[in-house]
Each structure stands twice: as C-alpha cells, then as structure tokens.
Protein backbone atom coordinates (compact mmCIF):
# COMPACT_ATOMS: atom_id res chain seq x y z
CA UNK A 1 8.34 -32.66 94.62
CA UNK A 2 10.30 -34.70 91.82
CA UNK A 3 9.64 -37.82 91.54
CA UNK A 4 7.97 -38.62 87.95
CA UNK A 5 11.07 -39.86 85.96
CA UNK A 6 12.25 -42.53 83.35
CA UNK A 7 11.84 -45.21 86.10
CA UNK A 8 8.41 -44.21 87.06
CA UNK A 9 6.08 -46.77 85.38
CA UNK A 10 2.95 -46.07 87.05
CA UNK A 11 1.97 -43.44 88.92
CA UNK A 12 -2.27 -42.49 90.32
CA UNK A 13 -2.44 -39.13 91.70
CA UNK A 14 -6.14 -40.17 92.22
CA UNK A 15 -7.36 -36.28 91.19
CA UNK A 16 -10.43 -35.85 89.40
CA UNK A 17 -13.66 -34.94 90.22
CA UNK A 18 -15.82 -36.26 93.49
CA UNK A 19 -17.04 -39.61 92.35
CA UNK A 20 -15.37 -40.16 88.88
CA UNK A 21 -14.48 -43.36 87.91
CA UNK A 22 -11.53 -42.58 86.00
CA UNK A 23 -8.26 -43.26 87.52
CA UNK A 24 -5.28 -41.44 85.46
CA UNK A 25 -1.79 -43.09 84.75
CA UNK A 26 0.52 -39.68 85.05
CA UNK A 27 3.69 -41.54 84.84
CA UNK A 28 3.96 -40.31 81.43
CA UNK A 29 3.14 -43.61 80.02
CA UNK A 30 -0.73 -43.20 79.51
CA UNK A 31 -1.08 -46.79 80.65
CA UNK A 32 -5.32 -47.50 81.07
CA UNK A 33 -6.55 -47.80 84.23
CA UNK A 34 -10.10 -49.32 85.24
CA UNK A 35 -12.26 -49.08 87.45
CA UNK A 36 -14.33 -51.60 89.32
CA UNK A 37 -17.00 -51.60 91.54
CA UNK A 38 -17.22 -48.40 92.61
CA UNK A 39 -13.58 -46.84 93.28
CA UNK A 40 -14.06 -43.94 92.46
CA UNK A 41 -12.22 -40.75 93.15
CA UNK A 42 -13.01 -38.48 96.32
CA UNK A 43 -12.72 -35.18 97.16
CA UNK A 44 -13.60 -35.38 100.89
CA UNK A 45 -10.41 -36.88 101.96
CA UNK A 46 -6.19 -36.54 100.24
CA UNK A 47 -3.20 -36.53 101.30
CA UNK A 48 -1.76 -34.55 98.48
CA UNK A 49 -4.06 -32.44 95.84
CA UNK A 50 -7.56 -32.38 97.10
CA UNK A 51 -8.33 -35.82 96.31
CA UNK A 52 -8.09 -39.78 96.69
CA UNK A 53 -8.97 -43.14 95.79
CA UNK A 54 -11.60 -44.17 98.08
CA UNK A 55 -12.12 -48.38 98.12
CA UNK A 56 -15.11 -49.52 100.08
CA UNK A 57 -13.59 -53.14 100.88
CA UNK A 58 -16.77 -54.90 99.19
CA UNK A 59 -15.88 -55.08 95.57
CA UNK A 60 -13.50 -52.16 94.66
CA UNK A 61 -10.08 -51.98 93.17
CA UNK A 62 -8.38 -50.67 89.50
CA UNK A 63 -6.00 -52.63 87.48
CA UNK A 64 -3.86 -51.91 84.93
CA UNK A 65 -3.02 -55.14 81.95
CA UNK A 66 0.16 -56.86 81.79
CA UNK A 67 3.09 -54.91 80.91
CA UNK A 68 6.99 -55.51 80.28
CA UNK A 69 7.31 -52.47 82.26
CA UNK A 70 5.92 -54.70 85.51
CA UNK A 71 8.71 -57.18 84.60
CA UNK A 72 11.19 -57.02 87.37
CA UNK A 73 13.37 -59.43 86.74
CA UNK A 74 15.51 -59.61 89.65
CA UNK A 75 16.26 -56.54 89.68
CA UNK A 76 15.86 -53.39 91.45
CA UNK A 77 12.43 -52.04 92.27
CA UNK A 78 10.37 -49.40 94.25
CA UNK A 79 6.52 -49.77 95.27
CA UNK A 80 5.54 -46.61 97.52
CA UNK A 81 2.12 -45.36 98.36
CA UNK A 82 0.08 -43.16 100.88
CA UNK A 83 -2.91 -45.25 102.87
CA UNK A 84 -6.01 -44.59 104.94
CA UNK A 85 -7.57 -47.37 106.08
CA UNK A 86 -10.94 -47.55 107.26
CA UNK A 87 -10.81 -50.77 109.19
CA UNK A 88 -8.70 -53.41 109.90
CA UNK A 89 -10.45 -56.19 108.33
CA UNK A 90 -8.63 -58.78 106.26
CA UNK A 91 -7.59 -57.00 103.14
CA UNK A 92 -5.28 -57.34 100.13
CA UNK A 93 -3.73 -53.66 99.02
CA UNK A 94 -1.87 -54.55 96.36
CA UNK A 95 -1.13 -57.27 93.86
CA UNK A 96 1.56 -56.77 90.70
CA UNK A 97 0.04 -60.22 89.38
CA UNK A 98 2.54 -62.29 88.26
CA UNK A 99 2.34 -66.01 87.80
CA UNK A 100 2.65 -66.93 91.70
CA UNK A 101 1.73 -63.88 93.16
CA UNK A 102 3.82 -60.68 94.02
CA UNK A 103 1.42 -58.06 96.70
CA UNK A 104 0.82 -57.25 99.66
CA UNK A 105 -2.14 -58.48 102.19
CA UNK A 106 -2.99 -57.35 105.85
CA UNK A 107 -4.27 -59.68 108.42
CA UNK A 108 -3.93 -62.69 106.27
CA UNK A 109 -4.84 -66.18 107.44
CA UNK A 110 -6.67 -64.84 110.56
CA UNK A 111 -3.47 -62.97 111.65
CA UNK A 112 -3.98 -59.68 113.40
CA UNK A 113 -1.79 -56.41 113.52
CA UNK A 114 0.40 -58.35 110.73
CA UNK A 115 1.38 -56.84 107.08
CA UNK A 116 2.13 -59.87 105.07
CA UNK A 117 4.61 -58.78 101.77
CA UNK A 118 4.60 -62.12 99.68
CA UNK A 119 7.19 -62.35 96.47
CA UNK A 120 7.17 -65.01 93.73
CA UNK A 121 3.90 -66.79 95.84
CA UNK A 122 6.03 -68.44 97.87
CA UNK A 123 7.63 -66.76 100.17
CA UNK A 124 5.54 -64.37 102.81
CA UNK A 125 7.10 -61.82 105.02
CA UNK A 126 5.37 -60.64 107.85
CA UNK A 127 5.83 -57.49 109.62
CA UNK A 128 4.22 -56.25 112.93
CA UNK A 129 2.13 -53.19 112.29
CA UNK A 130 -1.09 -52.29 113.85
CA UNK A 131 -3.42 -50.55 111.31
CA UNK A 132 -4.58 -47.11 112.32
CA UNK A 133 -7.59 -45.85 110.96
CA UNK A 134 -7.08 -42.63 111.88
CA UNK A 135 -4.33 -40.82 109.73
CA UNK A 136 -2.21 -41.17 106.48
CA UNK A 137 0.30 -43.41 105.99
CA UNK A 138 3.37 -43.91 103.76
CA UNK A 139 4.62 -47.36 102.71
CA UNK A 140 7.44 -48.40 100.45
CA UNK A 141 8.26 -51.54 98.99
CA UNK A 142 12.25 -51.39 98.03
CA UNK A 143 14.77 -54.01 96.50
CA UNK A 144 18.14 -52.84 96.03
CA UNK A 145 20.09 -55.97 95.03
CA UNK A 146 19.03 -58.89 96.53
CA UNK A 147 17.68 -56.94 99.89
CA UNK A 148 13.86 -56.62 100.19
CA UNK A 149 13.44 -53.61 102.34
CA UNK A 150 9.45 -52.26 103.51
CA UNK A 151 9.51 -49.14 105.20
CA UNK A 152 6.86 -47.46 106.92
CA UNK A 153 6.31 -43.65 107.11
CA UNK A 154 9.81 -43.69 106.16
CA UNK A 155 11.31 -46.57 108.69
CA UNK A 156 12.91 -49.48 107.73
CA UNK A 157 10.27 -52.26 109.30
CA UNK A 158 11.82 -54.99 106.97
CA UNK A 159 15.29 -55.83 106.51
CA UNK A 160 15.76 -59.48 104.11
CA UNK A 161 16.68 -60.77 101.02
CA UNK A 162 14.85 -62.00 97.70
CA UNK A 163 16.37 -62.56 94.59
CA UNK A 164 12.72 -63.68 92.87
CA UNK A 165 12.59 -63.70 89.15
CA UNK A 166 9.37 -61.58 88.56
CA UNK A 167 7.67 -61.80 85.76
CA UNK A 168 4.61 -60.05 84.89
CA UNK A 169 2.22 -61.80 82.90
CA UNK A 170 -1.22 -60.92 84.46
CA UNK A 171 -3.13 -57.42 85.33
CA UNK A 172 -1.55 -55.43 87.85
CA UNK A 173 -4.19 -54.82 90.70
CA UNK A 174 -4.81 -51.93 93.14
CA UNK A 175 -7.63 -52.70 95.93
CA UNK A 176 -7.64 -56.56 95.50
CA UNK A 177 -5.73 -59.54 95.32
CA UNK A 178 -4.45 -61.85 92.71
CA UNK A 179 -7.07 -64.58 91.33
CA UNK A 180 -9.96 -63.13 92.88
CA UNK A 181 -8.96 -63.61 96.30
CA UNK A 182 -12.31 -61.84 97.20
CA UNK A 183 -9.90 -59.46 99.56
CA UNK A 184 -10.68 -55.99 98.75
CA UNK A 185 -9.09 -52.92 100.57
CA UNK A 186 -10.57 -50.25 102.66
CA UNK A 187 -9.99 -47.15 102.70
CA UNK A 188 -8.40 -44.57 100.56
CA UNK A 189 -4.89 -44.31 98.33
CA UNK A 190 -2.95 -41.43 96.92
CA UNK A 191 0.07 -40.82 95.08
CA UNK A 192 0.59 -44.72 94.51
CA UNK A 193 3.75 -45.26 92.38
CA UNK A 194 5.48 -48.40 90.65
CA UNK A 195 9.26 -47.77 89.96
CA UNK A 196 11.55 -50.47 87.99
CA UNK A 197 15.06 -50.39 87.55
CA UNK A 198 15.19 -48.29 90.90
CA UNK A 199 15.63 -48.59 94.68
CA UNK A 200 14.32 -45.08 95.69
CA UNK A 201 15.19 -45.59 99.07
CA UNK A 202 17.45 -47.62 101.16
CA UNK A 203 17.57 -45.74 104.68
CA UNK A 204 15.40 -44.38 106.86
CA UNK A 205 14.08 -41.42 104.94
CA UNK A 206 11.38 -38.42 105.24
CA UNK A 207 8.20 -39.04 103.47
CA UNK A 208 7.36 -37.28 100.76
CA UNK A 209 5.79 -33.66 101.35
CA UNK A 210 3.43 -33.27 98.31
CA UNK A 211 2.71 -34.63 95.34
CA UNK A 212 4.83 -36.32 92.70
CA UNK A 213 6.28 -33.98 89.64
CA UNK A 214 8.68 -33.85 86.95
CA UNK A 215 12.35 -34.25 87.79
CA UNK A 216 12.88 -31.29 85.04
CA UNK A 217 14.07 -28.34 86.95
CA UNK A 218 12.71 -24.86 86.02
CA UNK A 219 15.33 -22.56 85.47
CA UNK A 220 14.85 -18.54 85.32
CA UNK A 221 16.37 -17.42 81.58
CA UNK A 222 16.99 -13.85 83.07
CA UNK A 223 20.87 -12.73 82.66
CA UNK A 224 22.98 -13.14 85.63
CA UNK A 225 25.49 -10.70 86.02
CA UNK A 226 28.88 -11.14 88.88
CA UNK A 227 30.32 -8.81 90.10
C-alpha cells in the first residue's frame, strides 16, 4: 500500500527480529531511533509484517531528536498509527515534544474511557473511547487548515479547530510522555507514521490494509500493442 512519500517524515514498521532493540526509521530519512527500557521488537503479535513494537507500560518507549522536519508550523499535518493495548491504565502514547507539549494521553487526570489529544500544552481535547484490549486499532491525528480532526479505525471522533504554532525543539517520543511524565504505554504499535505538510485524511475513510510502501508505481516495460 503507498504511503511512504516526500511528506512522510517518520515512519516504524517495527520489523526486525523477536526481541531486537533496534527500531528502523523507513521514511527514507534514516532518522535514529532509540530504544529504552526494553521496547523491543516482537514477533508474537503485528498487524502488518510479522512484527510489532511491544511497550510493557513500566519504562518503555523510543524517541527520535529534534528535527525541523517535526516543525509544524501551523500547518497541515498527519499522525496515524495501529495500537494494541494491553490495559487501560493511565498511559501517554505519544508525545512530538515541543516546548508546551503536543501528544496524546489516555485516561489522564483519573479520567476513564477518555483519549485526551493536547496541542501547544494548553489546550486538551477529550474524546470518549473505551480502550479494548482485545484487537488492533487505527488512529489518526489530522489538521487540514485550522481543523483538528482524530479519527478512529477510520471515523471521524473529533471534529475542532487549532491553529497552534508548533515548534519542535525537543525529542520526539513514542511510549511516553513529554518531561518524564512517568506515563508509559502498554501494549504494542505498528506502522506508526508522522506526515508534515499533509492532511492524509479528512473523511471517514478505510484503514489501511497492509503495510506502508513507496508511492512509485511499478510499471511492466513489455510492448503493448492495440489493435
């Protein structure tokens, strides 16, 4: 499935081998990725290419360092993933670290069966959603224009606006929170994908089918003869 372009800026498949530590940027921009803890890559559980990020909500997560690419501005932007939690404890998912905070945290503030988006660290929006630890799902974090969309397993949940100026200027974090918030998530990731300059989707839509690719077609070099 395309989906590795120009305005892909991250992208984890999480393949490897059962228990690796290393986490590989295939966006084509070989960004570094660490490791933590111990996320590490599994093999007993994907949802695309016989493998995930497993996170055992104790000390996991990956980051990636600051990066102009993480720079926003106020403009358009996708964040879309495929989860699996394991339980529904308090957990940060996400966190694109910029100077006040841009992630995403479940549960937070003793909240239950709440998915808490916050942008420029002031500004939360919470969305009803009852985490199932029983399946995959697929999340997406869209602004096109000054609409902040969230859609889960391809419907629109959220529905608002945000013009925030973001700014990256800290590490971008996968399994944790921003300033050690001590949050860590768990359960396992795939396929998790930052997008700038792009609002991938902005209707209700089909999740994706398999993996991220290329957008470069492959085209059969054989002469075509009409009749």
């Amino acid at each position: 499935m395309p989906g590795i372009d120009s305005y892909t800026k991250l992208l984890l498949h999480c393949n490897g081998t059962d228990g690796s530590t290393t986490f590989t940027d295939d966006s084509g921009t070989s960004k570094t990725v660490t490791s933590v803890g111990t996320a590490q890559i599994d093999t007993a559980v994907s949802k695309f290419g016989g493998a995930s990020g497993l996170f055992d909500g104790d000390s996991d997560y990956v980051y990636t360092s600051s990066h102009t690419d993480f720079a926003m501005g106020t403009g358009d932007f996708t964040v879309d993933y495929w989860a699996k939690f394991a339980s529904s404890s308090l957990q940060d998912i996400w966190w694109i670290a910029y100077s006040d905070g841009f992630g995403v945290r479940m549960n937070r503030a003793g909240q239950t069966n709440k998915m808490s988006l916050l942008m420029a660290g002031s500004t939360w929006f919470d969305i009803s959603y009852t985490i199932d630890t029983t399946a995959w799902h697929h999340f997406a974090f869209v602004r096109t224009g000054t609409n902040l969309l969230v859609f889960i397993d391809g419907t629109k949940v959220l529905d608002t606006t945000s013009s925030a100026n973001l700014v990256c200027n800290t590490d971008v974090l996968i399994g944790t929170g921003n300033y050690g918030s001590g949050y860590y998530f768990n359960g396992q990731l795939d396929e998790f994908r930052i997008s700038k300059g792009i609002a991938r989707w902005t209707s209700d839509f089909t999740p994706p089918t398999e993996a991220y690719s290329t957008d470069t077609p492959t085209y059969n070099s054989g002469l075509m003869i009409v009749f």
